[in-house]
Protein backbone atom coordinates (compact mmCIF):
# COMPACT_ATOMS: atom_id res chain seq x y z
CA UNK A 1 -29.79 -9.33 3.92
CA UNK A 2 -30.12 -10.30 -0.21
CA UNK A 3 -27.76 -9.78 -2.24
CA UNK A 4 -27.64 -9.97 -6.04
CA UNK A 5 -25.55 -12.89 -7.34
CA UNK A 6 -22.95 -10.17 -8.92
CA UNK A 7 -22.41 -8.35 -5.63
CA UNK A 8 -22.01 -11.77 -3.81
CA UNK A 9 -19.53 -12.25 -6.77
CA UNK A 10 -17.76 -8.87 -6.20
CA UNK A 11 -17.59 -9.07 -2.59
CA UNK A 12 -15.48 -12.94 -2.86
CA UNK A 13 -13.46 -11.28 -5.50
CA UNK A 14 -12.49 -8.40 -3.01
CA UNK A 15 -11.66 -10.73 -0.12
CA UNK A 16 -9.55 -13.02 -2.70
CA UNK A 17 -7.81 -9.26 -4.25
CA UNK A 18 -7.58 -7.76 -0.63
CA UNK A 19 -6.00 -10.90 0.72
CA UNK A 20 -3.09 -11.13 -2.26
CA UNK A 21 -2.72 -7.30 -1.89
CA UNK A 22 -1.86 -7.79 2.07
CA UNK A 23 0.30 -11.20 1.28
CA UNK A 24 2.45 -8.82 -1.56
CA UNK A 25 3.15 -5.93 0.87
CA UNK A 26 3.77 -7.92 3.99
CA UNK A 27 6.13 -9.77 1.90
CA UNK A 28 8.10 -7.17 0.46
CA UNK A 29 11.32 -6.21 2.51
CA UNK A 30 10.75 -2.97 4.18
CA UNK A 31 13.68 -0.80 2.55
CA UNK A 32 11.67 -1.48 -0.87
CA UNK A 33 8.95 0.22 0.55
CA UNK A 34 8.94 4.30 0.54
CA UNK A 35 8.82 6.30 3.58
CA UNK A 36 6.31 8.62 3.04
CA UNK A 37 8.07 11.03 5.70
CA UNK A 38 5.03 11.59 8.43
CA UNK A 39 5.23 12.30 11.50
CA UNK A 40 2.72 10.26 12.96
CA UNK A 41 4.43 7.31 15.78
CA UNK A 42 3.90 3.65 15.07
CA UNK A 43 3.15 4.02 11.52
CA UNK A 44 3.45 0.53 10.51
CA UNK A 45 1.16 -0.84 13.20
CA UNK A 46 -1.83 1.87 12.35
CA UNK A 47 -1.57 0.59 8.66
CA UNK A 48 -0.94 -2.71 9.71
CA UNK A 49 -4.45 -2.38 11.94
CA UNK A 50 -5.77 -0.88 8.89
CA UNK A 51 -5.15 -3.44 6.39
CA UNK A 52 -6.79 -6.67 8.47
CA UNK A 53 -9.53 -3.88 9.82
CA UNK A 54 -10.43 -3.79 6.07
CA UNK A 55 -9.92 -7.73 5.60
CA UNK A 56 -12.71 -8.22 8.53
CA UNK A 57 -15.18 -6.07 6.91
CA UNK A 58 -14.86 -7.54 3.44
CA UNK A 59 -15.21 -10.52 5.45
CA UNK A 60 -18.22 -9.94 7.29
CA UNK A 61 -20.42 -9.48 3.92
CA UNK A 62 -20.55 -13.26 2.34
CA UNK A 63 -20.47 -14.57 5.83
CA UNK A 64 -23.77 -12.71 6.38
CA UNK A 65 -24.95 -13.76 3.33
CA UNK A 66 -23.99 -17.27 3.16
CA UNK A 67 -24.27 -18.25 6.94
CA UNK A 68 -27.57 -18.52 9.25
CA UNK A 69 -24.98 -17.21 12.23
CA UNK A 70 -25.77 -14.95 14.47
CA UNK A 71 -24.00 -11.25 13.39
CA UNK A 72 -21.93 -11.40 16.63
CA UNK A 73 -20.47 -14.90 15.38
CA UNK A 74 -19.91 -13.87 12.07
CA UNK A 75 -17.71 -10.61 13.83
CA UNK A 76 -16.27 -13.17 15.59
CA UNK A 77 -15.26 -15.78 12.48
CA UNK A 78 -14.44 -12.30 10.77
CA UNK A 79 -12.08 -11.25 13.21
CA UNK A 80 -10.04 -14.63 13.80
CA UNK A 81 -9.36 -15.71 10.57
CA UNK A 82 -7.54 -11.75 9.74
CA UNK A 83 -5.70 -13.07 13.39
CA UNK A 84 -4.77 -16.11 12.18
CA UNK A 85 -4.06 -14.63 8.26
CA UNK A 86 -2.18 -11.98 10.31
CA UNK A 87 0.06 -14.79 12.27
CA UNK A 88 0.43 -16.86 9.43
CA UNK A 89 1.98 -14.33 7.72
CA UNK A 90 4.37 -12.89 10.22
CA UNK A 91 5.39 -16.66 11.04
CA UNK A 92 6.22 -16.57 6.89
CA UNK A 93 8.18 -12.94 7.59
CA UNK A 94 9.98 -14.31 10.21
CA UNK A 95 11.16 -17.86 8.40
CA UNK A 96 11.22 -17.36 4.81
CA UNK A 97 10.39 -14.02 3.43
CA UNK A 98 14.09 -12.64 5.01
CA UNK A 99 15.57 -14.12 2.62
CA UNK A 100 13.83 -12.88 -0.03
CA UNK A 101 15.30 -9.36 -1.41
CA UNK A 102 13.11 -7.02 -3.92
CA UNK A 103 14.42 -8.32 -7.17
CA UNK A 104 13.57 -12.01 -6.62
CA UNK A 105 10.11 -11.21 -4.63
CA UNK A 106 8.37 -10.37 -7.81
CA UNK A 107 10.06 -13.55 -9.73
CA UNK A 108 8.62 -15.92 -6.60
CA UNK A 109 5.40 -13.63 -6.61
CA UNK A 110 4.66 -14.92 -10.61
């Protein structure tokens, strides 16, 4: 697969946005965080599956690109580093981001 140097550029530029966007909601306490009221069980897991689902595919496009791997390596790389992203931020939930409350998040955040 070719790709154009501006798409190669796009596709880094959505990992780097799509893995600030995750760090920013995983970090912000839940109660800041409207409940949009649906029915639908385990909510918060399907869009936490969702969100790293995303991260592997953005993933998957420069490490085609810039790797002579074999695809079902580069599914592989894809898939552990959103595990160990993943991890590394609930470890950061769990030990520092408690302490954090909505009005100092954003003042830490910039």
């Amino acid at each position: 697969m070719y790709m154009s140097s501006k798409l190669r550029h796009i596709f880094i530029l959505a990992n780097i946005l799509w893995v600030v966007i995750i760090f920013i909601l995983c970090a912000m306490p839940s109660d800041d965080i409207p409940d949009p009221h649906w029915n639908i069980p385990h909510l918060d897991k399907v869009v936490h599956f969702g969100m790293y689902f995303v991260l592997s595919i953005l993933l998957i496009f420069p490490l085609e690109e810039y790797s002579c791997l074999k695809l079902s390596r580069i599914y592989l790389i894809a898939i552990l580093v959103a595990l160990i992203y993943g991890g590394g931020i609930e470890i950061l939930q769990a030990n520092f981001f408690k302490f954090l409350n909505g009005r100092n998040l954003w003042k830490w955040c910039l």
